[in-house]
Protein backbone atom coordinates (compact mmCIF):
# COMPACT_ATOMS: atom_id res chain seq x y z
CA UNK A 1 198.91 84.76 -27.89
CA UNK A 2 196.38 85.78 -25.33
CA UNK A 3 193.57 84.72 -27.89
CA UNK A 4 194.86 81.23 -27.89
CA UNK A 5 195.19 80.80 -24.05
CA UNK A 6 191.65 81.80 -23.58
CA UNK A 7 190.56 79.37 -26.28
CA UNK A 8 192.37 76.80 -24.46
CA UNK A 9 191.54 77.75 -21.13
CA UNK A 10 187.26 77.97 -22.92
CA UNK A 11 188.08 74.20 -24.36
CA UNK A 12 189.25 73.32 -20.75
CA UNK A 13 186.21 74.98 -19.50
CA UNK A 14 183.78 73.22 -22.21
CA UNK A 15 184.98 69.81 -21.23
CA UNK A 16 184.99 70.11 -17.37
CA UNK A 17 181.11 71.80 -17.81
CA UNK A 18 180.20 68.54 -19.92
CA UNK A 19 182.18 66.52 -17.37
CA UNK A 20 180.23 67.97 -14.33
CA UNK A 21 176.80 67.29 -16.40
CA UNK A 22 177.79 63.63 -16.90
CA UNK A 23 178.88 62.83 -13.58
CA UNK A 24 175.54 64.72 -11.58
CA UNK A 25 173.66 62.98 -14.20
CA UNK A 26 175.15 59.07 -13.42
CA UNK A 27 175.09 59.89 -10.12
CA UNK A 28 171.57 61.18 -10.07
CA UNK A 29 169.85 58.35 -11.47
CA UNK A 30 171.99 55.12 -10.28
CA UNK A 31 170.20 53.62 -7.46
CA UNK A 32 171.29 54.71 -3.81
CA UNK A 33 173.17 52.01 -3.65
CA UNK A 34 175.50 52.76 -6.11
CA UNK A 35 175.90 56.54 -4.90
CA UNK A 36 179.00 57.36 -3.07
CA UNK A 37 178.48 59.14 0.28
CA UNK A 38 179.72 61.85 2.07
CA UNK A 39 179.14 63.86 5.67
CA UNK A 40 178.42 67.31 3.53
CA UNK A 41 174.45 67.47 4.35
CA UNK A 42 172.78 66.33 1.16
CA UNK A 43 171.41 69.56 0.41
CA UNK A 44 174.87 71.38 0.17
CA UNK A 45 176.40 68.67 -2.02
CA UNK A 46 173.67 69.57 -4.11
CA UNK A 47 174.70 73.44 -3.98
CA UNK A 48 178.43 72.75 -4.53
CA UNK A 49 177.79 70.55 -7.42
CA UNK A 50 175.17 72.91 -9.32
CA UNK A 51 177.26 75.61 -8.59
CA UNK A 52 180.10 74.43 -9.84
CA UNK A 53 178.37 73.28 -13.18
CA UNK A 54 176.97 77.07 -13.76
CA UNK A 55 180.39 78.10 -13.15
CA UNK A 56 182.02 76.01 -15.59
CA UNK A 57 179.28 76.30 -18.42
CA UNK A 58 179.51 80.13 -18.13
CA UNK A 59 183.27 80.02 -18.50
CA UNK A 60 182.89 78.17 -21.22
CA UNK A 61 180.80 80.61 -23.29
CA UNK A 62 180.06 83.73 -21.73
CA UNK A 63 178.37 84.92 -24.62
CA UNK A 64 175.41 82.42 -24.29
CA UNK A 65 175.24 82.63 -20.16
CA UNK A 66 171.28 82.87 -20.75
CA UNK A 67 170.23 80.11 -22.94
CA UNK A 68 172.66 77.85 -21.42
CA UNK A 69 171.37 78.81 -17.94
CA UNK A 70 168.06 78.24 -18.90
CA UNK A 71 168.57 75.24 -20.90
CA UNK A 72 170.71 74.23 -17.43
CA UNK A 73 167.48 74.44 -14.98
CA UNK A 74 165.75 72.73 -17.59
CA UNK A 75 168.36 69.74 -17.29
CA UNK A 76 167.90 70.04 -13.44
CA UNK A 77 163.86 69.36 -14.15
CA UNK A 78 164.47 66.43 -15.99
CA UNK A 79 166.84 65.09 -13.76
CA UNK A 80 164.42 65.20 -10.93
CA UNK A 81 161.48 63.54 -13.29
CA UNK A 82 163.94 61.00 -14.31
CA UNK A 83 164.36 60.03 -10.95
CA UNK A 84 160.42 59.00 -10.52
CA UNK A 85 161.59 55.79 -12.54
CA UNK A 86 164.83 55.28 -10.96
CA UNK A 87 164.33 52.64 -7.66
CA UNK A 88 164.70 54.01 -4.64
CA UNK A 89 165.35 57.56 -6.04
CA UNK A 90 163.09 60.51 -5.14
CA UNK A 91 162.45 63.40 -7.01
CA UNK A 92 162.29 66.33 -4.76
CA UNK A 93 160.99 69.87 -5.13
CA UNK A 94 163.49 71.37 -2.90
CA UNK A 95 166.02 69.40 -4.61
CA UNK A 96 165.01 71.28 -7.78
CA UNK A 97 164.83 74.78 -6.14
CA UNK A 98 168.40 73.91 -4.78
CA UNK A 99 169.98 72.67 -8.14
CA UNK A 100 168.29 75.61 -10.10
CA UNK A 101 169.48 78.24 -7.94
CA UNK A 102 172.66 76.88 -7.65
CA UNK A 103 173.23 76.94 -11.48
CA UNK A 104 171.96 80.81 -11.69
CA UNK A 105 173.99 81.73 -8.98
CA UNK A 106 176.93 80.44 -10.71
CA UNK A 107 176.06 81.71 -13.83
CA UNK A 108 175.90 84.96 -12.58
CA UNK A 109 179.10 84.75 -10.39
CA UNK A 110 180.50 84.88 -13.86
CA UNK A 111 178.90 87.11 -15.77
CA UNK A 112 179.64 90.02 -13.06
CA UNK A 113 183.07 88.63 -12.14
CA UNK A 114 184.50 88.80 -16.20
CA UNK A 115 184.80 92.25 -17.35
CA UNK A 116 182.26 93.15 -20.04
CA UNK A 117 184.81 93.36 -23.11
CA UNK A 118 186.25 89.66 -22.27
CA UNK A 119 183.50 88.22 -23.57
CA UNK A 120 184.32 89.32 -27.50
């Protein structure tokens, strides 16, 4: 029984990580005007939203918190490139240094939070 709750709660986890990656993807390459805003300073809505996404992609497969971190700051790279063609967007180097900690940090949130033998 326990096995299939924590497949459920790792398909749960799966689809809000691929969820999060969608939505700061759409929302980092529409044009400004098309962004929602906020009063959070830009720079932690950028923190929240990374660290949220490390969070839920090491949930989903603690096994793999590495690659998928790794393959994560990649995505946060491209994202900032992308927005060179993107009117009115800017790619940002502190951006970048933001998003990419914000992933590891999340990333290893979980992997010091679980205990070592949930992951099997």
């Amino acid at each position: 029984m326990l096995n299939t709750v924590m497949a459920r709660l790792r398909q749960l986890y799966k689809v809000t990580a691929w969820f999060l990656l969608l939505a700061i993807a759409t929302l980092s390459l529409v044009p400004p005007a098309h962004r929602p805003e906020t009063i959070i300073p830009h720079s932690i809505e950028h923190l929240v939203a990374f660290l949220l996404l490390g969070f839920a992609f090491a949930l989903a497969d603690p096994r793999r918190i590495l690659l998928a971190n790794l393959l994560l700051v990649g995505f946060v790279g491209a994202i900032e490139i992308a927005q060179l063609f993107v009117p009115g967007r800017h790619a940002r180097v502190s951006d970048f240094l933001i998003d990419a900690f914000a992933v590891s940090v999340g990333f290893a949130g979980v992997h010091f939070a679980l205990p070592h033998n949930s992951v099997d």
